[in-house]
PDB file of N, CA and C in Angstrom:
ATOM      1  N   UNK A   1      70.480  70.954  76.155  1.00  0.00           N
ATOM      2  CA  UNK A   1      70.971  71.977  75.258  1.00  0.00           C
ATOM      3  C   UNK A   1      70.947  73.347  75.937  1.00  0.00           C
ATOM      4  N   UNK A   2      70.045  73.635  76.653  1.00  0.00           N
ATOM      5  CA  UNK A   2      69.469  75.133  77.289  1.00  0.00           C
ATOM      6  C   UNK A   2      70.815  74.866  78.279  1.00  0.00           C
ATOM      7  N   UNK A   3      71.041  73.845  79.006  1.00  0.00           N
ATOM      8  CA  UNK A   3      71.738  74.063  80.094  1.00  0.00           C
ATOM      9  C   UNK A   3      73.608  74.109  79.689  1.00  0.00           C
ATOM     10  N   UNK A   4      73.967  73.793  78.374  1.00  0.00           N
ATOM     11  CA  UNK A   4      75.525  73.846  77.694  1.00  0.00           C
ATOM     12  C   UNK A   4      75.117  74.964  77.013  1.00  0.00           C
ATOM     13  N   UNK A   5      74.409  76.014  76.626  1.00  0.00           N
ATOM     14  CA  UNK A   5      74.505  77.316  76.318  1.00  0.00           C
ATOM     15  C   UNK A   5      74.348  78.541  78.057  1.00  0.00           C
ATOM     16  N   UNK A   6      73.359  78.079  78.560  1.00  0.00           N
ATOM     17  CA  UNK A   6      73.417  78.904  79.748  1.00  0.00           C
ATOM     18  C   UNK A   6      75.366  78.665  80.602  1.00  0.00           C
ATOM     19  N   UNK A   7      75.633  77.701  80.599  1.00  0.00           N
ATOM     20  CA  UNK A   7      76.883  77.635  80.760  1.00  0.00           C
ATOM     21  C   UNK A   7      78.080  78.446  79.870  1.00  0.00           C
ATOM     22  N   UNK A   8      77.648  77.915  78.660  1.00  0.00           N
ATOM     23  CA  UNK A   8      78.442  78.915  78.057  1.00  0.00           C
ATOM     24  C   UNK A   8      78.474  80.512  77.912  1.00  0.00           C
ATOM     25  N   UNK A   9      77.458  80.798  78.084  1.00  0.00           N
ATOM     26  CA  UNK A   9      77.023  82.354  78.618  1.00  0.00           C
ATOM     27  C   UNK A   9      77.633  82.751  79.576  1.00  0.00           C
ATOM     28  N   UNK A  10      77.488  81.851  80.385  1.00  0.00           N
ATOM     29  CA  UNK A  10      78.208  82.324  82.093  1.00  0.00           C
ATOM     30  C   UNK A  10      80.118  82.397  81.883  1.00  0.00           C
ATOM     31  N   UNK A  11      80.272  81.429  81.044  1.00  0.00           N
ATOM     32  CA  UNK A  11      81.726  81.899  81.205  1.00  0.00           C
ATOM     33  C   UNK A  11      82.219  82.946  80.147  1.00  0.00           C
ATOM     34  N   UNK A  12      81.559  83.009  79.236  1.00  0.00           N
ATOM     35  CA  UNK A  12      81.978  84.333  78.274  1.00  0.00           C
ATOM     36  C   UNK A  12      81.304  85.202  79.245  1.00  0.00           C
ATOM     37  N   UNK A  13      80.727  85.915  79.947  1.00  0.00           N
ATOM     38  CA  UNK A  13      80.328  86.575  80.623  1.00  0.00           C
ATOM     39  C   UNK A  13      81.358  87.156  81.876  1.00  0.00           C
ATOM     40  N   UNK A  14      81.942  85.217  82.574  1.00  0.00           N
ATOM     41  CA  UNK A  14      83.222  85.840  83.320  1.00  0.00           C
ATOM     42  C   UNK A  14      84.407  86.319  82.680  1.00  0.00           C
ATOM     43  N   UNK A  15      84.779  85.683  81.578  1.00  0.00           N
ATOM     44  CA  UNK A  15      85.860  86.469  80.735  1.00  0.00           C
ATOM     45  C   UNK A  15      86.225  87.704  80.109  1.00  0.00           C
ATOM     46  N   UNK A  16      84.590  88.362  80.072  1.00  0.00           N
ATOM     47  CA  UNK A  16      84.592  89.606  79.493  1.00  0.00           C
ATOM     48  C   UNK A  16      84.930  90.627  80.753  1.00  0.00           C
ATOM     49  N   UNK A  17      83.782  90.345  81.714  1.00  0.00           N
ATOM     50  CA  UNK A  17      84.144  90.833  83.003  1.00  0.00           C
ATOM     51  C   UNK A  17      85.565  91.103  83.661  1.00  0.00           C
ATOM     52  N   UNK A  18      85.979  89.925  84.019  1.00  0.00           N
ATOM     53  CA  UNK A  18      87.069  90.147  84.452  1.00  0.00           C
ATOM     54  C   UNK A  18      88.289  90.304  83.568  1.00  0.00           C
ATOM     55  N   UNK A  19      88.420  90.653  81.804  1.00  0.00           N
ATOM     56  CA  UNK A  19      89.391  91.428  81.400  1.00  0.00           C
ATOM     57  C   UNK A  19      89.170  93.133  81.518  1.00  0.00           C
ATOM     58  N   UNK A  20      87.996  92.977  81.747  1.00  0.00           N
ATOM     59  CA  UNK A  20      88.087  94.488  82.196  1.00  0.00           C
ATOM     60  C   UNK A  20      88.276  95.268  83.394  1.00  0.00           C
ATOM     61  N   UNK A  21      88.043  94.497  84.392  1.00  0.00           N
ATOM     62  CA  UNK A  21      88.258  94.593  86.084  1.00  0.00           C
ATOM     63  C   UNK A  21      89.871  94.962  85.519  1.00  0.00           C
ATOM     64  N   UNK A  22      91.010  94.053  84.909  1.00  0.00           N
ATOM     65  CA  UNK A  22      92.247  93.729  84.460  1.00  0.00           C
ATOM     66  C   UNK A  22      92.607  95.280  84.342  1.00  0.00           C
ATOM     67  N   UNK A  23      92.256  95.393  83.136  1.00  0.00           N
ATOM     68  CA  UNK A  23      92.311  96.445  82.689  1.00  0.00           C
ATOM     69  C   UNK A  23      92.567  97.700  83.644  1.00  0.00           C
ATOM     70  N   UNK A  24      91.317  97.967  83.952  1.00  0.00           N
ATOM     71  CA  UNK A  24      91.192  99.400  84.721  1.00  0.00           C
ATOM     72  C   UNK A  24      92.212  99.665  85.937  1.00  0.00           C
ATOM     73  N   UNK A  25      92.914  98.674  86.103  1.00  0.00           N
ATOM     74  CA  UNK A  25      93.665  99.017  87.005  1.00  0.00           C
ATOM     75  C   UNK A  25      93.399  98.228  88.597  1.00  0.00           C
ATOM     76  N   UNK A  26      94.335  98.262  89.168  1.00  0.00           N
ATOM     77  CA  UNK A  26      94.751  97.497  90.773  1.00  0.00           C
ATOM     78  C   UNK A  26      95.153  97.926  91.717  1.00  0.00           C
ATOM     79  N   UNK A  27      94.091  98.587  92.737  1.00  0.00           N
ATOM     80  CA  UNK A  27      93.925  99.656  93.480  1.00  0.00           C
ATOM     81  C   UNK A  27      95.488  99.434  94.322  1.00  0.00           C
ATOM     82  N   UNK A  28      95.548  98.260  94.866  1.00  0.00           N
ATOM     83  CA  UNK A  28      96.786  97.704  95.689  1.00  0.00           C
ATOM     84  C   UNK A  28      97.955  98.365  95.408  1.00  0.00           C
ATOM     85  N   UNK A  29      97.686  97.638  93.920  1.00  0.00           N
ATOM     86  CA  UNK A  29      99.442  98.162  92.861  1.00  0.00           C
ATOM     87  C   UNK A  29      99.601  99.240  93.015  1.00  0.00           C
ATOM     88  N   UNK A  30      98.193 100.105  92.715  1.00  0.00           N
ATOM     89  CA  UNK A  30      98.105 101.722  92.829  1.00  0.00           C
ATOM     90  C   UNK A  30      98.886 102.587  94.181  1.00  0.00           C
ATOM     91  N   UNK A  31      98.084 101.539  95.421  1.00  0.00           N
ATOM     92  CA  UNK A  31      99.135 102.077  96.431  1.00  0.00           C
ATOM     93  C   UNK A  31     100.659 102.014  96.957  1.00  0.00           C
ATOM     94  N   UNK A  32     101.107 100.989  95.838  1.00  0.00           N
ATOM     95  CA  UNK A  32     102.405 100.632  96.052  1.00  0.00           C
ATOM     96  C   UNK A  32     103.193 101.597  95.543  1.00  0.00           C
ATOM     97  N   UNK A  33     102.636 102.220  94.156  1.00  0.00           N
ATOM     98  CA  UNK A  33     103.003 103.261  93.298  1.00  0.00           C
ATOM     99  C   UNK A  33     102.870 104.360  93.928  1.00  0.00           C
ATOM    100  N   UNK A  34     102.044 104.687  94.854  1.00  0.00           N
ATOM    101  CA  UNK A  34     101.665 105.975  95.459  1.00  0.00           C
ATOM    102  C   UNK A  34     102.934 105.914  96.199  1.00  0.00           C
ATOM    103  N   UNK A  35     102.904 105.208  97.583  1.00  0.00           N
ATOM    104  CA  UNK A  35     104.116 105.237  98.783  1.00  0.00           C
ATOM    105  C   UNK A  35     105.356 105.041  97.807  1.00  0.00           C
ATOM    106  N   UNK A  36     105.618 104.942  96.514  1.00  0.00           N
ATOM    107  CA  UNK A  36     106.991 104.676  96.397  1.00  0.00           C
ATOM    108  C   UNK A  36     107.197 105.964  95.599  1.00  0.00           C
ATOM    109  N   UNK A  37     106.548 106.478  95.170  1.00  0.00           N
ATOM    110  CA  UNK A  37     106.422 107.859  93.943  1.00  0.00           C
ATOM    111  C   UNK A  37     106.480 108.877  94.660  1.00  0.00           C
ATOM    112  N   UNK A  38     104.835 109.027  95.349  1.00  0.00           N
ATOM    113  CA  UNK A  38     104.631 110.266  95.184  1.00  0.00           C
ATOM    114  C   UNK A  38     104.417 110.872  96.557  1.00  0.00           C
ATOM    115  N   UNK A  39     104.718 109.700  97.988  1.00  0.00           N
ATOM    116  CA  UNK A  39     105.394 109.843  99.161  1.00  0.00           C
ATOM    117  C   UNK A  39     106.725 110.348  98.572  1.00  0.00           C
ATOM    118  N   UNK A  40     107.189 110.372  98.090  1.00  0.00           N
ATOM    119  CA  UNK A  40     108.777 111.184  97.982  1.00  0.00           C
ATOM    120  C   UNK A  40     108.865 112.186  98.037  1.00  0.00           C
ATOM    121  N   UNK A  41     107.799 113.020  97.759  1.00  0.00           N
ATOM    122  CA  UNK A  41     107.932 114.801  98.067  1.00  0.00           C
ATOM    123  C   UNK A  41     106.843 115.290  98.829  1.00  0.00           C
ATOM    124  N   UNK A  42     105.281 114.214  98.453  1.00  0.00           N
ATOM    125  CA  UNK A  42     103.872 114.695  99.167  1.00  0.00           C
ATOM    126  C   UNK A  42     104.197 114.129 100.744  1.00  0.00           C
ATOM    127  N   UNK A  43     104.711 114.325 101.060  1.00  0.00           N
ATOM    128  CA  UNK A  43     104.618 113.870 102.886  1.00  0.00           C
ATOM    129  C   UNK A  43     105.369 115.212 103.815  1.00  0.00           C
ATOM    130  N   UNK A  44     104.814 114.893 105.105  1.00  0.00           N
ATOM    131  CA  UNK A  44     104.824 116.075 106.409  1.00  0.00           C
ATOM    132  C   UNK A  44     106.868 116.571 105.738  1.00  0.00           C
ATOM    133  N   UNK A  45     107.011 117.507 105.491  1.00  0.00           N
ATOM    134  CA  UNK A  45     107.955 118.253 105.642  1.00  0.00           C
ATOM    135  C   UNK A  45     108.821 118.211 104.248  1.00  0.00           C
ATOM    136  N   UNK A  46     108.023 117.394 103.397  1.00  0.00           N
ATOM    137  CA  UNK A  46     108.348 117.286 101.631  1.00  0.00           C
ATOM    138  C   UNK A  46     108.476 118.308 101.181  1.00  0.00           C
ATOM    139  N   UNK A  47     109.001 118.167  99.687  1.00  0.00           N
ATOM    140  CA  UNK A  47     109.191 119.280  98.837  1.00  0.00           C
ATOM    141  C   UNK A  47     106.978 119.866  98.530  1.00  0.00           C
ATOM    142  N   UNK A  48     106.305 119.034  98.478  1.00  0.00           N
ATOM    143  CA  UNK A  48     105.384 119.365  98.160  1.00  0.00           C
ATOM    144  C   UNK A  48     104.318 119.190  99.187  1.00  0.00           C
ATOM    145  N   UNK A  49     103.193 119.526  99.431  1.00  0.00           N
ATOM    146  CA  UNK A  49     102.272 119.767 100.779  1.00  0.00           C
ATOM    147  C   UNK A  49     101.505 118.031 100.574  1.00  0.00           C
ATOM    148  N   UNK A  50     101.170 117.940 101.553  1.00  0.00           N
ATOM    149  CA  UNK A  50     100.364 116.827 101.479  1.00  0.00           C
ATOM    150  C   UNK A  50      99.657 115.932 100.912  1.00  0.00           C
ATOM    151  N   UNK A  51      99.223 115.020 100.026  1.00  0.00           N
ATOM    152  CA  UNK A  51      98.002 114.893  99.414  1.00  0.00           C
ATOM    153  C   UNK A  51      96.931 114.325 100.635  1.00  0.00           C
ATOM    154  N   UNK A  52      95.610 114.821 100.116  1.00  0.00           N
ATOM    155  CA  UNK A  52      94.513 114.558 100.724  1.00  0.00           C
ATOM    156  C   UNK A  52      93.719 114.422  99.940  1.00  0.00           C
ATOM    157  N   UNK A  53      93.463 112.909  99.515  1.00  0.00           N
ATOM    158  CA  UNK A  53      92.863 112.200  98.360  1.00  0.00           C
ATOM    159  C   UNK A  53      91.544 112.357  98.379  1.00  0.00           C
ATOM    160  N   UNK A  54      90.885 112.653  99.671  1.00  0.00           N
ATOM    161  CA  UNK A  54      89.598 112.688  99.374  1.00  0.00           C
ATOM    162  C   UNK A  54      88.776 114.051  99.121  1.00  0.00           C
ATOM    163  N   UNK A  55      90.108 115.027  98.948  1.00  0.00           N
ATOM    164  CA  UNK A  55      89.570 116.377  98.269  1.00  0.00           C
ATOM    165  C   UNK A  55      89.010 116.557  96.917  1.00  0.00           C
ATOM    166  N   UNK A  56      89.112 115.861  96.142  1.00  0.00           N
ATOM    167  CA  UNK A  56      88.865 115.528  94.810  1.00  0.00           C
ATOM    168  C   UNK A  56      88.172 114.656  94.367  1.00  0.00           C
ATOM    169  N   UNK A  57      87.407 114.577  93.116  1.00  0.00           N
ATOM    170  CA  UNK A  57      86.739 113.902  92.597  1.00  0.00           C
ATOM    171  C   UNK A  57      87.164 113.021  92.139  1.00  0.00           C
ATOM    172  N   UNK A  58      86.586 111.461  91.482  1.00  0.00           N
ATOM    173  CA  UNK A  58      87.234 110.785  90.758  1.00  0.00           C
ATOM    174  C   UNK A  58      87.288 111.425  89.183  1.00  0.00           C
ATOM    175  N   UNK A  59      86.373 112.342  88.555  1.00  0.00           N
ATOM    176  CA  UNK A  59      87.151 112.848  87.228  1.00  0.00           C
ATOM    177  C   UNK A  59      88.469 114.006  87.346  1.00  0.00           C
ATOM    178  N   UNK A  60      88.286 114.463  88.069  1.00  0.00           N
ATOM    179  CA  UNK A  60      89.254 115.131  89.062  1.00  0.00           C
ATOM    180  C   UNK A  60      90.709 114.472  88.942  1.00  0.00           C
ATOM    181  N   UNK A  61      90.845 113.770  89.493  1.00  0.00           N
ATOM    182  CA  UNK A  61      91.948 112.438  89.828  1.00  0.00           C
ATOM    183  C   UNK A  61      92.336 112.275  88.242  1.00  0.00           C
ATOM    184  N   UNK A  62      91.379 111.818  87.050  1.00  0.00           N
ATOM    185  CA  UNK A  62      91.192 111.207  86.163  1.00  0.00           C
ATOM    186  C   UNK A  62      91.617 112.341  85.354  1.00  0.00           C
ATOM    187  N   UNK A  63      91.595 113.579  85.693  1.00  0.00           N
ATOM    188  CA  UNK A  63      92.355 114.892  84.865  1.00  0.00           C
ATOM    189  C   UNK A  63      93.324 115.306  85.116  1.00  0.00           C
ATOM    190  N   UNK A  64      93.724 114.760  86.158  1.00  0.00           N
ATOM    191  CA  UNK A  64      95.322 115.230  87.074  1.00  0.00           C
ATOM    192  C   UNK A  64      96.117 114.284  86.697  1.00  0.00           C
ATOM    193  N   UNK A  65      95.693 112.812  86.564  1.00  0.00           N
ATOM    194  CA  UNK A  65      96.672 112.018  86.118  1.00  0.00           C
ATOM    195  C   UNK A  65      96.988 111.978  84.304  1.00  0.00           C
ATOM    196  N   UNK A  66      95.788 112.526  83.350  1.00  0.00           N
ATOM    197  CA  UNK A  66      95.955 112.843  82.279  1.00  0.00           C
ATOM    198  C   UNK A  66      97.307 114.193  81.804  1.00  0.00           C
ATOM    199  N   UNK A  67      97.468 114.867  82.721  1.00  0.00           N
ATOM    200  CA  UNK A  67      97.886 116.139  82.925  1.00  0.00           C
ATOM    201  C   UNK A  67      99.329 115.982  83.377  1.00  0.00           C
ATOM    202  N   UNK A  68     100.248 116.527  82.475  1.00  0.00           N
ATOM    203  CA  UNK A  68     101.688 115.527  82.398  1.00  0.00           C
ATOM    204  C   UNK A  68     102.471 117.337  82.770  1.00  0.00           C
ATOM    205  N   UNK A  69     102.341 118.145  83.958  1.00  0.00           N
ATOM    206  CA  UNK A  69     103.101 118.935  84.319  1.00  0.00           C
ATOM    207  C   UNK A  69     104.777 119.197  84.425  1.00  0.00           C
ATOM    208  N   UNK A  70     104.994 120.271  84.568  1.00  0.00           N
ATOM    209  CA  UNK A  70     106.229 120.221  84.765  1.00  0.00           C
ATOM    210  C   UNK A  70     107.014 119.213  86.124  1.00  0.00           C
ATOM    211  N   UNK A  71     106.193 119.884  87.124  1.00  0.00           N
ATOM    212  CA  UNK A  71     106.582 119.258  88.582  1.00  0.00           C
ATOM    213  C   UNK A  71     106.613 117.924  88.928  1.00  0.00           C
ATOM    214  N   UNK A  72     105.573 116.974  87.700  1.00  0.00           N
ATOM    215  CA  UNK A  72     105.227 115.604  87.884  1.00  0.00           C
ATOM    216  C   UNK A  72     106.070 114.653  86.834  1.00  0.00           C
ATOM    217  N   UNK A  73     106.506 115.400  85.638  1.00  0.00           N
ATOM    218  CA  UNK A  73     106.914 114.758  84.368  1.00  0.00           C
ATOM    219  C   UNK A  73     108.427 113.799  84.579  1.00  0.00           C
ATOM    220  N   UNK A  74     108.794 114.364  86.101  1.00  0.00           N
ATOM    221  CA  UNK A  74     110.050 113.299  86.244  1.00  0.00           C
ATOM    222  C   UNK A  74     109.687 111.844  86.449  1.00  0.00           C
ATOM    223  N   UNK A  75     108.128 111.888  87.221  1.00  0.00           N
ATOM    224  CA  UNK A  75     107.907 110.621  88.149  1.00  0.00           C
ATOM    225  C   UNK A  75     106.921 110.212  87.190  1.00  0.00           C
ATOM    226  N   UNK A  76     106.186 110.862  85.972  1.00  0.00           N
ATOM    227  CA  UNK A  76     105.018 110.406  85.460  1.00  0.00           C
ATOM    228  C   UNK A  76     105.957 109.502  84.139  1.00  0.00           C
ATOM    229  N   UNK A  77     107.255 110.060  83.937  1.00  0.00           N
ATOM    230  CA  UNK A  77     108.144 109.528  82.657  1.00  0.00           C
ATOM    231  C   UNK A  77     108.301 108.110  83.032  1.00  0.00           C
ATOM    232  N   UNK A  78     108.399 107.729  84.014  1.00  0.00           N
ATOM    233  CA  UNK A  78     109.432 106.730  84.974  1.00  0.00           C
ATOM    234  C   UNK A  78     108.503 105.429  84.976  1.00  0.00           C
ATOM    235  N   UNK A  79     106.808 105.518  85.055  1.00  0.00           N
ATOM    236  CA  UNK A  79     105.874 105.138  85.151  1.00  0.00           C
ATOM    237  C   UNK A  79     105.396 104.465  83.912  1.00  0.00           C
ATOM    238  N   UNK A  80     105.037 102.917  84.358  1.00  0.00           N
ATOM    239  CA  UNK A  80     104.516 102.313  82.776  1.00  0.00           C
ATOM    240  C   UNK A  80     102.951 102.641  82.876  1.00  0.00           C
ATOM    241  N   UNK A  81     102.658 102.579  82.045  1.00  0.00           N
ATOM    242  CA  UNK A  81     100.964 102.393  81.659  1.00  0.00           C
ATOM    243  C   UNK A  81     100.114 101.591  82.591  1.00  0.00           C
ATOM    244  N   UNK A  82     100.658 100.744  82.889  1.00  0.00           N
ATOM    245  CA  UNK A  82      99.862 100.006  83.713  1.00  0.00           C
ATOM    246  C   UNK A  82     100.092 100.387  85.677  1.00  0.00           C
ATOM    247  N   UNK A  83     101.137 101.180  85.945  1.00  0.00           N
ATOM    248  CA  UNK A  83     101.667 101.574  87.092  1.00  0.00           C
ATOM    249  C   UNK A  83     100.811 102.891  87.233  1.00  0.00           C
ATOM    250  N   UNK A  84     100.505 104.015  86.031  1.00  0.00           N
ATOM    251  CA  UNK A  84      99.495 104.910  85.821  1.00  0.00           C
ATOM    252  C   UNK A  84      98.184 104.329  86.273  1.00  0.00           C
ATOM    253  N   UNK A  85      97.548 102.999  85.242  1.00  0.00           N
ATOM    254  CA  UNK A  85      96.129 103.306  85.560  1.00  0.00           C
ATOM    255  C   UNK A  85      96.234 102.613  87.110  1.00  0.00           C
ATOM    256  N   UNK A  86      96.611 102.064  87.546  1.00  0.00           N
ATOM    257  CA  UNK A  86      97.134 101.380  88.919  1.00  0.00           C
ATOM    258  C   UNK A  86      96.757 102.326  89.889  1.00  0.00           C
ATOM    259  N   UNK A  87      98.111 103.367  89.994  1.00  0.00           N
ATOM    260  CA  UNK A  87      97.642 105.091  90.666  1.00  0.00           C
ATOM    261  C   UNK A  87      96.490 105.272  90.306  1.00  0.00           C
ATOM    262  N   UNK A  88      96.194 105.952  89.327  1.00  0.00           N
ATOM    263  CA  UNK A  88      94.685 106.427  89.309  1.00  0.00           C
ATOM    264  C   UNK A  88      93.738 105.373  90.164  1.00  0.00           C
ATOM    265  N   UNK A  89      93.409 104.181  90.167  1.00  0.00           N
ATOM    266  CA  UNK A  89      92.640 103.141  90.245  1.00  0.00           C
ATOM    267  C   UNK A  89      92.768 103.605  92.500  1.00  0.00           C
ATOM    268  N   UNK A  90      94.095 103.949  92.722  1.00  0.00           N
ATOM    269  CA  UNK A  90      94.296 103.764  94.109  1.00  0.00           C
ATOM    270  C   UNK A  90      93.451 105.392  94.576  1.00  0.00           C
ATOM    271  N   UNK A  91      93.825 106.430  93.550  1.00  0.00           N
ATOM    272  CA  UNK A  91      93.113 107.934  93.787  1.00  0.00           C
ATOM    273  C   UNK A  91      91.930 107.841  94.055  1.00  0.00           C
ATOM    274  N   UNK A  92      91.500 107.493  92.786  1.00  0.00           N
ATOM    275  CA  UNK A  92      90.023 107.491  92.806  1.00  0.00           C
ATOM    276  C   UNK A  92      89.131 106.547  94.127  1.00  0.00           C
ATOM    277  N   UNK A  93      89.718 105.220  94.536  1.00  0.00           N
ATOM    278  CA  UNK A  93      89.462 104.624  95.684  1.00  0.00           C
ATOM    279  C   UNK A  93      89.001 105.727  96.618  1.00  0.00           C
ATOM    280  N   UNK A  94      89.929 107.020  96.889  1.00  0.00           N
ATOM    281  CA  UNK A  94      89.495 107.423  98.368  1.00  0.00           C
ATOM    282  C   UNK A  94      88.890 109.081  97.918  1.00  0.00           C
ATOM    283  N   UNK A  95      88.681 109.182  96.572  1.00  0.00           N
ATOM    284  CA  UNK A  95      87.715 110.357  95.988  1.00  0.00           C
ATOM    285  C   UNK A  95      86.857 111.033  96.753  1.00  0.00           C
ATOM    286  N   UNK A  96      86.839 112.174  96.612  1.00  0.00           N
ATOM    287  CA  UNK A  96      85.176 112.565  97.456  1.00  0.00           C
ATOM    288  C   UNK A  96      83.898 111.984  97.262  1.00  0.00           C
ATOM    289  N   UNK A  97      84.075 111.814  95.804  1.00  0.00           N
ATOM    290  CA  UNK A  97      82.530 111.187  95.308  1.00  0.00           C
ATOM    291  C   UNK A  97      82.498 109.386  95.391  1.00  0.00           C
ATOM    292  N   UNK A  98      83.543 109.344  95.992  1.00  0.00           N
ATOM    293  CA  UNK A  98      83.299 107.745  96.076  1.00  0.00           C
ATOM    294  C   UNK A  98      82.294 106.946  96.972  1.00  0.00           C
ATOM    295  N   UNK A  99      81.621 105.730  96.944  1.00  0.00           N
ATOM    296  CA  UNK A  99      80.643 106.011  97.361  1.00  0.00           C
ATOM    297  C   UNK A  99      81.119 104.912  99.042  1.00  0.00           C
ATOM    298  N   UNK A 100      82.363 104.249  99.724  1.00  0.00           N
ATOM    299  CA  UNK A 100      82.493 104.139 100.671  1.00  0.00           C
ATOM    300  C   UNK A 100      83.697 104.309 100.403  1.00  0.00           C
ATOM    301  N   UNK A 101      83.739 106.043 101.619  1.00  0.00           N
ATOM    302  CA  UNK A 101      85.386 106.847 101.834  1.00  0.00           C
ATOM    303  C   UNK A 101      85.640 105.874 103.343  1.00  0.00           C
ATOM    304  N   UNK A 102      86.774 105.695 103.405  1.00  0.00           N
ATOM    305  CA  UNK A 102      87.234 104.411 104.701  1.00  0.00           C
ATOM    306  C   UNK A 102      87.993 105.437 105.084  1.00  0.00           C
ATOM    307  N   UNK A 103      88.910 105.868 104.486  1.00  0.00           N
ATOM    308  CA  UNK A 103      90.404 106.834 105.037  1.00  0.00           C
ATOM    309  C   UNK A 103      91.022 106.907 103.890  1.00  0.00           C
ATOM    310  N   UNK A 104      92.002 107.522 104.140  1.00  0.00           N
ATOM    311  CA  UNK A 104      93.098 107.991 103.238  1.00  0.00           C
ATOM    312  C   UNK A 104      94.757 107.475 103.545  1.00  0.00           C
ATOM    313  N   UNK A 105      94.996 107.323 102.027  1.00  0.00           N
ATOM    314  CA  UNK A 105      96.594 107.251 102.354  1.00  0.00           C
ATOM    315  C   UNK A 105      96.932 105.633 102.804  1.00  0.00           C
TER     316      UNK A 105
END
């Protein structure tokens, strides 16, 4: 009996887990969204200067992508919900406060 409840624990445990991993976003996707978005103007000789992801914090990141500007509202319109937390998920990856920075970009 102990051992068909400890089992069952373990997999409601992986299910809860990993709908939320789901959720928060897919750093990968995130970078696919980055090079296809926001490489279109942030790169060497763009309409806009560089990004350098690891200048910022992850709440940082997490207030910039909340933050629906003039300059961004063409590429942020265009973007589903899940392509958003995606980006964010890829920002925050190379954050200042993150706790292993590899590189950027």
């Amino acid at each position: 009996m102990k051992t068909v409840l400890s089992v069952l624990l373990c997999l409601v445990l992986v299910v809860v887990f990993s709908g939320n991993a789901m959720a928060a976003g897919n750093w990968r996707k995130g970078k696919k969204v980055y090079r296809k978005e926001c490489m279109n103007c942030h790169k060497r000789g763009g309409e806009a200067k560089r990004l350098k992801l690891n200048r910022r914090t992850k709440n940082d990141w997490a207030k910039f992508c909340k933050t629906n500007d003039d300059k961004h509202a063409p590429v942020w319109s265009k973007l589903t919900e899940k392509q958003k937390k995606d980006l964010l998920k890829y920002l925050q990856k190379y954050a200042k406060d993150d706790k292993q920075i590899l590189g950027c970009g």
